[in-house]
C-alpha atoms as a PDB file:
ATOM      1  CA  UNK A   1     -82.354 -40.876 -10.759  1.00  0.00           C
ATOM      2  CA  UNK A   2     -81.685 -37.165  -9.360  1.00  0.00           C
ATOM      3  CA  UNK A   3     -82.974 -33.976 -10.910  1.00  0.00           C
ATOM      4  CA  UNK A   4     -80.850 -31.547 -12.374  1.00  0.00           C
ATOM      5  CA  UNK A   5     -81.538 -29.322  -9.213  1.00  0.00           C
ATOM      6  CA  UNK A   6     -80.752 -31.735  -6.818  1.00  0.00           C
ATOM      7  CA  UNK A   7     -77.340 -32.798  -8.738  1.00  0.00           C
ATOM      8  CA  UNK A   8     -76.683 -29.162  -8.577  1.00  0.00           C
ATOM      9  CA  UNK A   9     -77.404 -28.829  -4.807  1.00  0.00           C
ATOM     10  CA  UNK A  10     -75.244 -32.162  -3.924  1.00  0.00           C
ATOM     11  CA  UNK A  11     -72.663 -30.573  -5.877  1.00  0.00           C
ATOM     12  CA  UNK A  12     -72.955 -27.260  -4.174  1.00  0.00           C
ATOM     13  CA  UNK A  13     -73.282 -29.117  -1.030  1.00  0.00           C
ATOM     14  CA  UNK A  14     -69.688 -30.962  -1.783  1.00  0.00           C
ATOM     15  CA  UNK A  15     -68.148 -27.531  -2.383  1.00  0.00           C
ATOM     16  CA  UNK A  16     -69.144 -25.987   0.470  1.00  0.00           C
ATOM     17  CA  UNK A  17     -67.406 -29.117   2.758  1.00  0.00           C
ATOM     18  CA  UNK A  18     -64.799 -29.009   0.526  1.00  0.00           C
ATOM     19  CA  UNK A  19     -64.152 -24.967   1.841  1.00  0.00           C
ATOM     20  CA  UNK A  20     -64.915 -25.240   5.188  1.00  0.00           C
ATOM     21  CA  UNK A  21     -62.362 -28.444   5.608  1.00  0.00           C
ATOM     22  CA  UNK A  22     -59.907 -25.612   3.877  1.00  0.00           C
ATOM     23  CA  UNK A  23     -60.823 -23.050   6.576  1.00  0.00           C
ATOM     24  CA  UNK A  24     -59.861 -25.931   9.204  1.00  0.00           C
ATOM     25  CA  UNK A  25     -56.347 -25.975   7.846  1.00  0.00           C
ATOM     26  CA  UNK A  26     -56.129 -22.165   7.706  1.00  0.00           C
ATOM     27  CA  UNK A  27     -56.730 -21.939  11.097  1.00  0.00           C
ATOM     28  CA  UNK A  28     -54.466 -24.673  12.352  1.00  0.00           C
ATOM     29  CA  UNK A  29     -51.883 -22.053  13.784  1.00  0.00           C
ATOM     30  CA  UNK A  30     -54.978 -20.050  15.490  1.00  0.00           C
ATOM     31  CA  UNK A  31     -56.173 -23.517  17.283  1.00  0.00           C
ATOM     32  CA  UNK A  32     -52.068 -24.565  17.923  1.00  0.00           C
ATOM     33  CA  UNK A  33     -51.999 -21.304  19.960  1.00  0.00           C
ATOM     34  CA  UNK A  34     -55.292 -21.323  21.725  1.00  0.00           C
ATOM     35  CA  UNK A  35     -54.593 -20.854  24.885  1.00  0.00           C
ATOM     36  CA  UNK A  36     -53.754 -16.922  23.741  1.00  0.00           C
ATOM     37  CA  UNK A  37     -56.911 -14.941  23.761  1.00  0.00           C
ATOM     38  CA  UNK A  38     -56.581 -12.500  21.173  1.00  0.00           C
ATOM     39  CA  UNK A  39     -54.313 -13.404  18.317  1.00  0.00           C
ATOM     40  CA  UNK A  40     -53.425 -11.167  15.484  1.00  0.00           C
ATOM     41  CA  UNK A  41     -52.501 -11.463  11.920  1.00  0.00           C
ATOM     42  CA  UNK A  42     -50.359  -8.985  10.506  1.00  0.00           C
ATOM     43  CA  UNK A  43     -49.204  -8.585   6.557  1.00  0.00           C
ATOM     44  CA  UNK A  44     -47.912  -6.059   4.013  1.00  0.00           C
ATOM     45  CA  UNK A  45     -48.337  -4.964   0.770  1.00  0.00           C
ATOM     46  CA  UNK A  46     -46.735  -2.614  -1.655  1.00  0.00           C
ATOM     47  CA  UNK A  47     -43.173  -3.256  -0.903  1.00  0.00           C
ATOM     48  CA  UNK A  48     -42.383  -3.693  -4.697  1.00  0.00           C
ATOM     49  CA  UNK A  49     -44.222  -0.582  -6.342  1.00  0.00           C
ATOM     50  CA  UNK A  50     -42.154   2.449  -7.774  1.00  0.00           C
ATOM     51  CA  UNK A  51     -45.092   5.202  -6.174  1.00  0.00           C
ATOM     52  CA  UNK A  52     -46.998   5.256  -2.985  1.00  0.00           C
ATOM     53  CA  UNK A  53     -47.124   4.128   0.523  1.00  0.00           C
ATOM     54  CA  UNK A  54     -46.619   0.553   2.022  1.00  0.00           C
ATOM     55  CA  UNK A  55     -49.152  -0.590   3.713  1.00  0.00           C
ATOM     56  CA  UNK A  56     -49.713  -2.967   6.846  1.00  0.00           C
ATOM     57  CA  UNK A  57     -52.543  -4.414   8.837  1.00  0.00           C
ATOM     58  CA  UNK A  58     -52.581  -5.917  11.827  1.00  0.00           C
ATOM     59  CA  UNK A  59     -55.999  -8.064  12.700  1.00  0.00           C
ATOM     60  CA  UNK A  60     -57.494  -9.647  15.366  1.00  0.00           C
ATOM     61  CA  UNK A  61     -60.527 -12.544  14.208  1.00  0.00           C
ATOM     62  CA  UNK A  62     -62.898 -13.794  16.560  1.00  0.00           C
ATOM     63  CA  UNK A  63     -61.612 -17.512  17.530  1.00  0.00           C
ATOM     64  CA  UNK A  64     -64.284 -19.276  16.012  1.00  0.00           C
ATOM     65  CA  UNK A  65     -64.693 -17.152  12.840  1.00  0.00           C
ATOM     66  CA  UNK A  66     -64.146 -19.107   9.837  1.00  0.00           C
ATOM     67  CA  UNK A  67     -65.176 -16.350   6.698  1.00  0.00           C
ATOM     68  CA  UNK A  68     -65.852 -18.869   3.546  1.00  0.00           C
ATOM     69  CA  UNK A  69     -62.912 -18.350   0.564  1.00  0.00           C
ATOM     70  CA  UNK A  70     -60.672 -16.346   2.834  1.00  0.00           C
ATOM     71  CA  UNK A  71     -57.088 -16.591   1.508  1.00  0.00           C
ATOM     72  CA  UNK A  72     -54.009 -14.629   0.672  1.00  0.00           C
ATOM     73  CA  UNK A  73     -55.225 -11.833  -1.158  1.00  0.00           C
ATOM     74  CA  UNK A  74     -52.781 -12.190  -4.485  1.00  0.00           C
ATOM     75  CA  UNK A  75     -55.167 -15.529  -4.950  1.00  0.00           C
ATOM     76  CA  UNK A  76     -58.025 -13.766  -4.877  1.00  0.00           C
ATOM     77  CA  UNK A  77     -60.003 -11.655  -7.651  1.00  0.00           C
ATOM     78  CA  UNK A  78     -60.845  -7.707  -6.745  1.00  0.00           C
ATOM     79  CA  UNK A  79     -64.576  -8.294  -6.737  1.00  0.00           C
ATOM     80  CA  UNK A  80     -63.893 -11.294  -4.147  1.00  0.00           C
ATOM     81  CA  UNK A  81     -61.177  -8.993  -2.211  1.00  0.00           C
ATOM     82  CA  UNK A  82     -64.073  -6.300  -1.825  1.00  0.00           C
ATOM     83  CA  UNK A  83     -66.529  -8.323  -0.550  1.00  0.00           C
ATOM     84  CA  UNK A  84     -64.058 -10.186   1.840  1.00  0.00           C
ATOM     85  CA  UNK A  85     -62.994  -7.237   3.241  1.00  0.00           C
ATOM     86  CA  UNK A  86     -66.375  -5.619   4.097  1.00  0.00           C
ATOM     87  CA  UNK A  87     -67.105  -9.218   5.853  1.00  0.00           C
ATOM     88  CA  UNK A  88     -63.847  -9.004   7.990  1.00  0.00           C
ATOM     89  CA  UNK A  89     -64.212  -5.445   9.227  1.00  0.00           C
ATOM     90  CA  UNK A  90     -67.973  -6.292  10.184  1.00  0.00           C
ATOM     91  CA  UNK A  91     -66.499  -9.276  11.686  1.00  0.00           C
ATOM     92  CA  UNK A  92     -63.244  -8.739  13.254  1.00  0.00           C
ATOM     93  CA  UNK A  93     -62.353  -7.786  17.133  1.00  0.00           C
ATOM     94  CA  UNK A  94     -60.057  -4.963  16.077  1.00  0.00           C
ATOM     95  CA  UNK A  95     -58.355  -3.997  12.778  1.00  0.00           C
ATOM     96  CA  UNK A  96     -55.187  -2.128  12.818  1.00  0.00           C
ATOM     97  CA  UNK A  97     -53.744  -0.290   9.547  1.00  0.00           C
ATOM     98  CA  UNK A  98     -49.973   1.282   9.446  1.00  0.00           C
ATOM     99  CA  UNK A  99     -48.437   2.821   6.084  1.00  0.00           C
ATOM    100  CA  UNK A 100     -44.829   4.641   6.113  1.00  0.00           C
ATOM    101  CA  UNK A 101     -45.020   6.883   3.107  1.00  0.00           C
ATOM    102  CA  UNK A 102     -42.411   7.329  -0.087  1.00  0.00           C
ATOM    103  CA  UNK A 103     -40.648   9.650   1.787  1.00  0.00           C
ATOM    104  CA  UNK A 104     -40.060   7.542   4.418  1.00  0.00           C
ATOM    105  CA  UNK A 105     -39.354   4.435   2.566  1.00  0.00           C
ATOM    106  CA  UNK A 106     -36.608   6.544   1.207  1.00  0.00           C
ATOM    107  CA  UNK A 107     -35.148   7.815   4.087  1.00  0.00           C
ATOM    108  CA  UNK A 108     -34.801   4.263   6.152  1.00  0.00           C
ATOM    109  CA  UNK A 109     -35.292   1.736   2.670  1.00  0.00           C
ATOM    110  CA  UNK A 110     -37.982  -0.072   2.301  1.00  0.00           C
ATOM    111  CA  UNK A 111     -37.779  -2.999   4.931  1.00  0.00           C
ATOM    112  CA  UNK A 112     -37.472  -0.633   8.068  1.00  0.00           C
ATOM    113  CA  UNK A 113     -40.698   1.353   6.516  1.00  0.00           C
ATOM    114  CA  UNK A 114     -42.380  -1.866   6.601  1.00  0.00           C
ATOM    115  CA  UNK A 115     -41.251  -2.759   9.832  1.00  0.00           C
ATOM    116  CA  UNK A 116     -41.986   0.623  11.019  1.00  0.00           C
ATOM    117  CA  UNK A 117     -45.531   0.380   9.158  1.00  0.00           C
ATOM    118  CA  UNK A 118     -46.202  -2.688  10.897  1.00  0.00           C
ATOM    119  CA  UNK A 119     -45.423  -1.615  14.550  1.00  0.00           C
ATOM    120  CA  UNK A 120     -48.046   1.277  13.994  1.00  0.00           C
ATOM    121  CA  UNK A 121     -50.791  -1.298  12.963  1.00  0.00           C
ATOM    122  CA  UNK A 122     -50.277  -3.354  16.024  1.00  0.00           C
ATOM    123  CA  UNK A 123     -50.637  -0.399  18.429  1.00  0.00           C
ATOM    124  CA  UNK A 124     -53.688   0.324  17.191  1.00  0.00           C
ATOM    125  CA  UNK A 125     -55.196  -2.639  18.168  1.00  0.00           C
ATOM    126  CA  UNK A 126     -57.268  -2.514  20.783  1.00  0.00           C
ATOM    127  CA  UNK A 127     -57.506  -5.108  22.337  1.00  0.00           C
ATOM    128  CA  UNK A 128     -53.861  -5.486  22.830  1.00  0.00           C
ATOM    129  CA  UNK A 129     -52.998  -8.653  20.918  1.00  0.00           C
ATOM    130  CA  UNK A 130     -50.928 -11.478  23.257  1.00  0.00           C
ATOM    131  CA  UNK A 131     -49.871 -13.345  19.740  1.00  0.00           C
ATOM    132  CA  UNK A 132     -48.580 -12.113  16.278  1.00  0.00           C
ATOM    133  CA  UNK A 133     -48.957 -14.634  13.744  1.00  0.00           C
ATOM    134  CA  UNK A 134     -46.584 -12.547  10.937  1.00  0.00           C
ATOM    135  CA  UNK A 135     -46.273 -13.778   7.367  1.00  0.00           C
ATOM    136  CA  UNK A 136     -42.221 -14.472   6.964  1.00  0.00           C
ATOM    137  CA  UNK A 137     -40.755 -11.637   9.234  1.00  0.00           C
ATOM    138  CA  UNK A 138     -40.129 -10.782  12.944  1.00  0.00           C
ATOM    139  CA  UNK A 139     -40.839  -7.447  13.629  1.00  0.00           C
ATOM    140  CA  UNK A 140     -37.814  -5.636  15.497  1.00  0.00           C
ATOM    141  CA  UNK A 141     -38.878  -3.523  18.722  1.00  0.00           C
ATOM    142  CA  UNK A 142     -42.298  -5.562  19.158  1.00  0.00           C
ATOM    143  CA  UNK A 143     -41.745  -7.137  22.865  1.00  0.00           C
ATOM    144  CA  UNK A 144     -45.508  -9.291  21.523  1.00  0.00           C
ATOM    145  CA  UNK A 145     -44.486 -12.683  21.140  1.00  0.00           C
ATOM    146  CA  UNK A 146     -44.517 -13.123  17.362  1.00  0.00           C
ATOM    147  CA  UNK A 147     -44.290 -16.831  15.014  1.00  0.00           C
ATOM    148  CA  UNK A 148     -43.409 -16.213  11.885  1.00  0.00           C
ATOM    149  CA  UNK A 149     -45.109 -18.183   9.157  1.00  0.00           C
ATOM    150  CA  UNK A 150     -43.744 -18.558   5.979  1.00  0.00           C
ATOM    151  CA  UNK A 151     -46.285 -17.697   3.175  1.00  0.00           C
ATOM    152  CA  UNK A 152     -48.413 -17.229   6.018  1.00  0.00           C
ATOM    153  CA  UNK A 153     -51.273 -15.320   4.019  1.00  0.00           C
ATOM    154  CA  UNK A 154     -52.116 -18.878   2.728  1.00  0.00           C
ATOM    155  CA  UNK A 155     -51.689 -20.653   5.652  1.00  0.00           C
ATOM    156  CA  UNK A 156     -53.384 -18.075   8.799  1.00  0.00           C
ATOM    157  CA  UNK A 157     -56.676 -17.238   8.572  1.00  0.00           C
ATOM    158  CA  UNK A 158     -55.679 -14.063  10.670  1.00  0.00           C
ATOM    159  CA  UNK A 159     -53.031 -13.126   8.295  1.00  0.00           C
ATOM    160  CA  UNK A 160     -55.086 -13.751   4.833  1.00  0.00           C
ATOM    161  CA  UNK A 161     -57.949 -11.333   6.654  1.00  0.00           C
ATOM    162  CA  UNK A 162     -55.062  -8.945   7.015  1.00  0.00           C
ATOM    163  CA  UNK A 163     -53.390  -9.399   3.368  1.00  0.00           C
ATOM    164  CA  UNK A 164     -57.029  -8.490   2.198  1.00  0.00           C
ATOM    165  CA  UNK A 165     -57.607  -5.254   4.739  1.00  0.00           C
ATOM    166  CA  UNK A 166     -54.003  -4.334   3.570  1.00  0.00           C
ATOM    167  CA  UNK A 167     -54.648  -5.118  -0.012  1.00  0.00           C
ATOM    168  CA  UNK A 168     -58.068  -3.270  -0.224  1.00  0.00           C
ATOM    169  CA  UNK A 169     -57.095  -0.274   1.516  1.00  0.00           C
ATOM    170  CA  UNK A 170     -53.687   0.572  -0.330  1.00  0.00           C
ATOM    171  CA  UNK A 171     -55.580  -0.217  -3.662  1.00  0.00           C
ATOM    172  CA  UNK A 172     -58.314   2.592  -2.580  1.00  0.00           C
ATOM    173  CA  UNK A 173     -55.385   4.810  -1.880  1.00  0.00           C
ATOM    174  CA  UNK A 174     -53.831   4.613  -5.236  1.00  0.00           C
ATOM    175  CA  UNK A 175     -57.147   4.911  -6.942  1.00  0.00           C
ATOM    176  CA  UNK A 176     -57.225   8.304  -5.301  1.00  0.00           C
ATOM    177  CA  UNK A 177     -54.020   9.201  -6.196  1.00  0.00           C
ATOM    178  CA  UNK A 178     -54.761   8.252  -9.629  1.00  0.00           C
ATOM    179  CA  UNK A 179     -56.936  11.078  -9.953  1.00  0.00           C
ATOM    180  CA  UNK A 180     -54.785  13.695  -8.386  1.00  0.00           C
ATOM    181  CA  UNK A 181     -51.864  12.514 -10.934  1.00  0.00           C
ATOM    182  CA  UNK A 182     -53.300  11.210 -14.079  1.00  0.00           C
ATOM    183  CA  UNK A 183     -51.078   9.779 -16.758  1.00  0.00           C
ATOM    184  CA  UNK A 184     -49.012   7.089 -14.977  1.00  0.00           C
ATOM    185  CA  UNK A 185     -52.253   4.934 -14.381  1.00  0.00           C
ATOM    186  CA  UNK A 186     -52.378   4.177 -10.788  1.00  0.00           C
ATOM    187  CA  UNK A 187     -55.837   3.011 -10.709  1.00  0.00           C
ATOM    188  CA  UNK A 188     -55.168   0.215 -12.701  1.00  0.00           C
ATOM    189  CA  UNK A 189     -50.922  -0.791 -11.485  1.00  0.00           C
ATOM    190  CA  UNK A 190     -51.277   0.410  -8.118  1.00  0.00           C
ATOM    191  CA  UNK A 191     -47.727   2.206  -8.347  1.00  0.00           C
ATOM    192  CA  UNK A 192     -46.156  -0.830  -9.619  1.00  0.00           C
ATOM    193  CA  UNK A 193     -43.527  -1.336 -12.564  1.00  0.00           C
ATOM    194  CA  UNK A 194     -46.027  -1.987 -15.527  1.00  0.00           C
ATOM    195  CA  UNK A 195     -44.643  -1.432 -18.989  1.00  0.00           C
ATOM    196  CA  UNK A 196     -46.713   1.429 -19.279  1.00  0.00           C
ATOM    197  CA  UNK A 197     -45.906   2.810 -16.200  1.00  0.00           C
ATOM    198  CA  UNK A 198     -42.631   2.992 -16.485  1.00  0.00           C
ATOM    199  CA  UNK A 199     -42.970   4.457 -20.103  1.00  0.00           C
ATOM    200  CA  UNK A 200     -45.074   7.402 -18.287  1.00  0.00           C
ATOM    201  CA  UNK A 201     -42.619   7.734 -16.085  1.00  0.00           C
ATOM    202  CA  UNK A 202     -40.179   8.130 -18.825  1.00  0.00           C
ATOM    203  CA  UNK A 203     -42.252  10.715 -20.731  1.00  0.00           C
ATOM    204  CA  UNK A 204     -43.619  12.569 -17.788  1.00  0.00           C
ATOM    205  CA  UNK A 205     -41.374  12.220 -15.022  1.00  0.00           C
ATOM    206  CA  UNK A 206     -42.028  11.288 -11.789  1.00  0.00           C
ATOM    207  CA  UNK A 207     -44.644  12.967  -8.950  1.00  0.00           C
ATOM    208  CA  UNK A 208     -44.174  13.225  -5.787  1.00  0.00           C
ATOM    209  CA  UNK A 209     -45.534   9.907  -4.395  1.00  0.00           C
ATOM    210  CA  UNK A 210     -42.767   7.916  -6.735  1.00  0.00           C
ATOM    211  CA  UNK A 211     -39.890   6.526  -4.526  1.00  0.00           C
ATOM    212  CA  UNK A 212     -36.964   8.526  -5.742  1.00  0.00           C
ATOM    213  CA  UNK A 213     -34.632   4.966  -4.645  1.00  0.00           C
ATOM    214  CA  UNK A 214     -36.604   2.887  -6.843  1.00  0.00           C
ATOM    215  CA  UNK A 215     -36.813   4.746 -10.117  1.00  0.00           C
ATOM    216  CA  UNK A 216     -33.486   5.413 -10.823  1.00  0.00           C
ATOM    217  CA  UNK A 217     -32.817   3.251 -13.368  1.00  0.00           C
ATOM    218  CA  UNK A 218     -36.134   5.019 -15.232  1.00  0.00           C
ATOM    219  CA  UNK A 219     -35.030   8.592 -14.728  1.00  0.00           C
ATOM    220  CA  UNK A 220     -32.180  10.766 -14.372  1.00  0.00           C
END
């Protein structure tokens, strides 16, 4: 009969081959496209929020790397997001970050600031990257080859790294901002269309980080 320990070891022990048979079908696109040598990830976030920047990365893992609990970032807690992150900039070849801000989402709308957000993370990769694994989209004017993935970030190890490095750093961002403009709480929404956010927004009007095309329907 086993020990309490050792029932909590063989069940720590089934956990653990549980996530790294989970890692092997997160990198199934990485191992399809082997034969590249330096394959990137690349992912967004903050395409939705009414304030702030979007923000994309564009990452390049070591082939063999295989970072336990890895995943789209929206499945992940912040604690778990924090600690990811740290592990993939230790771990990573090269890590590439592009934001267009609210101005410029306003000027070209918010899908050519992404695109354009995008294209900046990739040149900053250096290594060059010969592969773009990209959750959903293809990126106009990048002459990389590029296979979209649809919800990639759960499906790419390369792109999950990047949903976190994205996630992470535009969080940090509006946590900053929060304390420059107090009141609409961007610490806690990240710019997004909370309740209370959009009743600040109401009260106090908008700042300048707030995307003047998205709040109209909050403010005259």
């Amino acid at each position: 009969m086993s020990t309490a320990k050792e029932e909590a070891e063989r069940k720590r022990q089934l956990k653990l081959q549980k996530e790294l048979e989970r890692l092997e079908q997160m990198a199934s696109y990485e191992k399809e496209y082997s034969e590249y040598e330096f394959i990137c990830g690349i992912d967004e976030v903050g395409r939705g929020p009414l304030a702030g920047p979007v923000v994309a990365c564009a990452c390049i893992l070591p082939k063999d790397s295989r970072i336990l609990y890895i995943n789209d970032s929206k499945k992940l807690s912040e604690k778990k997001r924090e600690t990811l992150y740290s592990q993939i900039m230790e771990e990573a070849v090269s890590v590439g970050i592009g934001e267009a801000s609210w101005e410029r989402i306003d000027e070209i709308n918010i899908l050519n600031a992404t695109y354009e957000a995008m294209r900046e993370a990739i040149g900053k990769l250096d290594p060059r990257p010969d592969l773009c694994l990209n959750d959903a989209v293809t990126i106009p004017g990048v002459t990389i080859l590029q296979v979209p993935i649809v919800k990639g970030d759960a499906k790419s190890m390369s792109i999950a790294a990047a949903s976190i490095v994205a996630k992470v750093t535009r969080d940090h961002m509006m946590e900053e901002y929060d304390k420059i403009y107090p009141g609409y709480g961007f610490a806690k929404n990240k710019g997004y269309g909370t309740a209370e956010h959009i009743a600040a927004l109401k009260e106090l009007g908008p700042v300048p980080i707030h995307r003047r095309s998205f709040i109209g329907n909050f403010v005259g």
